[in-house]
C-alpha atoms as a PDB file:
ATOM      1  CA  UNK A   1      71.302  52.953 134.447  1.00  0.00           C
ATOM      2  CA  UNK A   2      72.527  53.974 130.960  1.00  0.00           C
ATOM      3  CA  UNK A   3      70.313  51.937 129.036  1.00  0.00           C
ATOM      4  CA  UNK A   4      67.251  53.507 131.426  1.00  0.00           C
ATOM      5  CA  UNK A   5      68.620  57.252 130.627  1.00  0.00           C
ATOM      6  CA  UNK A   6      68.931  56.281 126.908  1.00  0.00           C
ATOM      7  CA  UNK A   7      65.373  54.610 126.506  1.00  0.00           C
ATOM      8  CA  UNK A   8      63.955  58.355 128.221  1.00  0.00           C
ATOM      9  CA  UNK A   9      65.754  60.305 125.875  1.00  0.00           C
ATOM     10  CA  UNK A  10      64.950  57.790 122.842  1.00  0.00           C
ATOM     11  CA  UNK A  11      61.004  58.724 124.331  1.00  0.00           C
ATOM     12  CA  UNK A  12      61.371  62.281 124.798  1.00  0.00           C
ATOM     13  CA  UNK A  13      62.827  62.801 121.086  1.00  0.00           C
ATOM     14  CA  UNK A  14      60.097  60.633 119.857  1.00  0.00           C
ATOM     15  CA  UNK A  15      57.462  62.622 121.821  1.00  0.00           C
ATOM     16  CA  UNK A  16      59.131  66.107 120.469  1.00  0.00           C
ATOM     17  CA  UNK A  17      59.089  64.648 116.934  1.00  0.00           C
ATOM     18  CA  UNK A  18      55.233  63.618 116.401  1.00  0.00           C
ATOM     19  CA  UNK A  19      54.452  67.012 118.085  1.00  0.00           C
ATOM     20  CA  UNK A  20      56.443  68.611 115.439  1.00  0.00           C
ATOM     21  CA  UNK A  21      55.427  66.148 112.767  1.00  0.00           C
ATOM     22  CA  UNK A  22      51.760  67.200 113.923  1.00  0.00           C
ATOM     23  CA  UNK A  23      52.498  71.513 113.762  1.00  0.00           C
ATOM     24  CA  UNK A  24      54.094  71.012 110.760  1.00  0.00           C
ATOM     25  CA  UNK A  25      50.936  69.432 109.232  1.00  0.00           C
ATOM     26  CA  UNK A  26      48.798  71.679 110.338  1.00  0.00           C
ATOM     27  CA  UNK A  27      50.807  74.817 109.558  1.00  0.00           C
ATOM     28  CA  UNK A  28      51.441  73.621 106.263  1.00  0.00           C
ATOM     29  CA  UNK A  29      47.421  72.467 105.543  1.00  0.00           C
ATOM     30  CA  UNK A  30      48.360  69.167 104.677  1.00  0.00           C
ATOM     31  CA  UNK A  31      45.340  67.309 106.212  1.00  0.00           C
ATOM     32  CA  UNK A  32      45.434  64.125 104.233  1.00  0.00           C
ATOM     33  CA  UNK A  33      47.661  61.960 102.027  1.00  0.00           C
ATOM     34  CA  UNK A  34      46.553  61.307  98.726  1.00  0.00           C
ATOM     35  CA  UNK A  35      45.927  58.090  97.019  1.00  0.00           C
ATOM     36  CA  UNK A  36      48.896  57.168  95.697  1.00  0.00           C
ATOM     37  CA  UNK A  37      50.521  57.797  99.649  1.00  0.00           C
ATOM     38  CA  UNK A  38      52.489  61.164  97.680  1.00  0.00           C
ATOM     39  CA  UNK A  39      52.051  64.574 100.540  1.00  0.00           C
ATOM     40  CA  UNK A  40      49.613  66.997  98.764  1.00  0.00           C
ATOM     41  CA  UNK A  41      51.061  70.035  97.792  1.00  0.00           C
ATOM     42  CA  UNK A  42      54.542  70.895  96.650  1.00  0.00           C
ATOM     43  CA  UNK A  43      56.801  67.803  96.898  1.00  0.00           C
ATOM     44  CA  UNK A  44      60.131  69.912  96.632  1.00  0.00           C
ATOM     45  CA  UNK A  45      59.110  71.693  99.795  1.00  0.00           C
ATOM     46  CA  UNK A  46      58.312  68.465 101.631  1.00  0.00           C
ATOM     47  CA  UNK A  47      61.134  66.836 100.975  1.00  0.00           C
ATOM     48  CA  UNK A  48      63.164  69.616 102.322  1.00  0.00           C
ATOM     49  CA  UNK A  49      61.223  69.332 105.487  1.00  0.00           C
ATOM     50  CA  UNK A  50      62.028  65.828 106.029  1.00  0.00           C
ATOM     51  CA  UNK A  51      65.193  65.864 104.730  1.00  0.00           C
ATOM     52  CA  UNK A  52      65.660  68.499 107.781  1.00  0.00           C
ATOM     53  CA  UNK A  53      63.670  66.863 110.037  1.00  0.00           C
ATOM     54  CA  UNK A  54      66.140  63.552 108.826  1.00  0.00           C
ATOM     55  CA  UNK A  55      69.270  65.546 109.693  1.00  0.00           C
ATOM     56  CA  UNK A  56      67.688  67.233 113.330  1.00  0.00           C
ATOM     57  CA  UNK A  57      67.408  63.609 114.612  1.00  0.00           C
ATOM     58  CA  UNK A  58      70.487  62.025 113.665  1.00  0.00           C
ATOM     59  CA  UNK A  59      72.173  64.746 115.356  1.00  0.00           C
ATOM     60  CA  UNK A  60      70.483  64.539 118.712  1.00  0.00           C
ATOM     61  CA  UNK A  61      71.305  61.566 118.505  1.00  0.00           C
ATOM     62  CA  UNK A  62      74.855  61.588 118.013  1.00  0.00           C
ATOM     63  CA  UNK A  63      74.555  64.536 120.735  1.00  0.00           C
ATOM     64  CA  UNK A  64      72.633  62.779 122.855  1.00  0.00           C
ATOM     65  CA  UNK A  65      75.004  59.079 122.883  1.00  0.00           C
ATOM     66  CA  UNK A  66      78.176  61.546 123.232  1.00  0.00           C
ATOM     67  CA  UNK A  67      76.497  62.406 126.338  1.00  0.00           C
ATOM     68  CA  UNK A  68      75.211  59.253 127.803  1.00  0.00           C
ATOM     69  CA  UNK A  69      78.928  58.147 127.469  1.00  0.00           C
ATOM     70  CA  UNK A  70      80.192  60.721 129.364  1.00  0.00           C
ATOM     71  CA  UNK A  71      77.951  59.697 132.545  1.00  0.00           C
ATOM     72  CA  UNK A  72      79.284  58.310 135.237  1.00  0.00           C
END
């Protein structure tokens, strides 16, 4: 039962991400990667972003296995 709770949260964070992933694209006008695979545009203020988007995840996650462990 665990493992079935943990796989729909593992989905639903993965769902929220790409839909984030995909505003923050097209907020920020970044439409296409360029050749070399760098993010067009300023690289400072994408690697923020990720770093932050980085950080968001690995604490849901920690969240969210503190509170699979506490079911019954």
């Amino acid at each position: 039962m665990k493992q079935l709770a943990h796989l729909l949260l593992t989905l639903i964070a993965l769902t929220v991400l790409v839909q984030a992933l995909i505003a923050f694209v097209n907020v920020s006008g970044v439409y296409a990667l360029t050749l070399t695979g760098r993010i067009a545009g300023n690289p400072l203020q994408h690697a923020v972003t990720l770093a932050g988007l980085v950080v968001v995840i690995l604490l849901s996650g920690h969240v969210g296995s503190r509170n699979l462990k506490e079911l019954p």
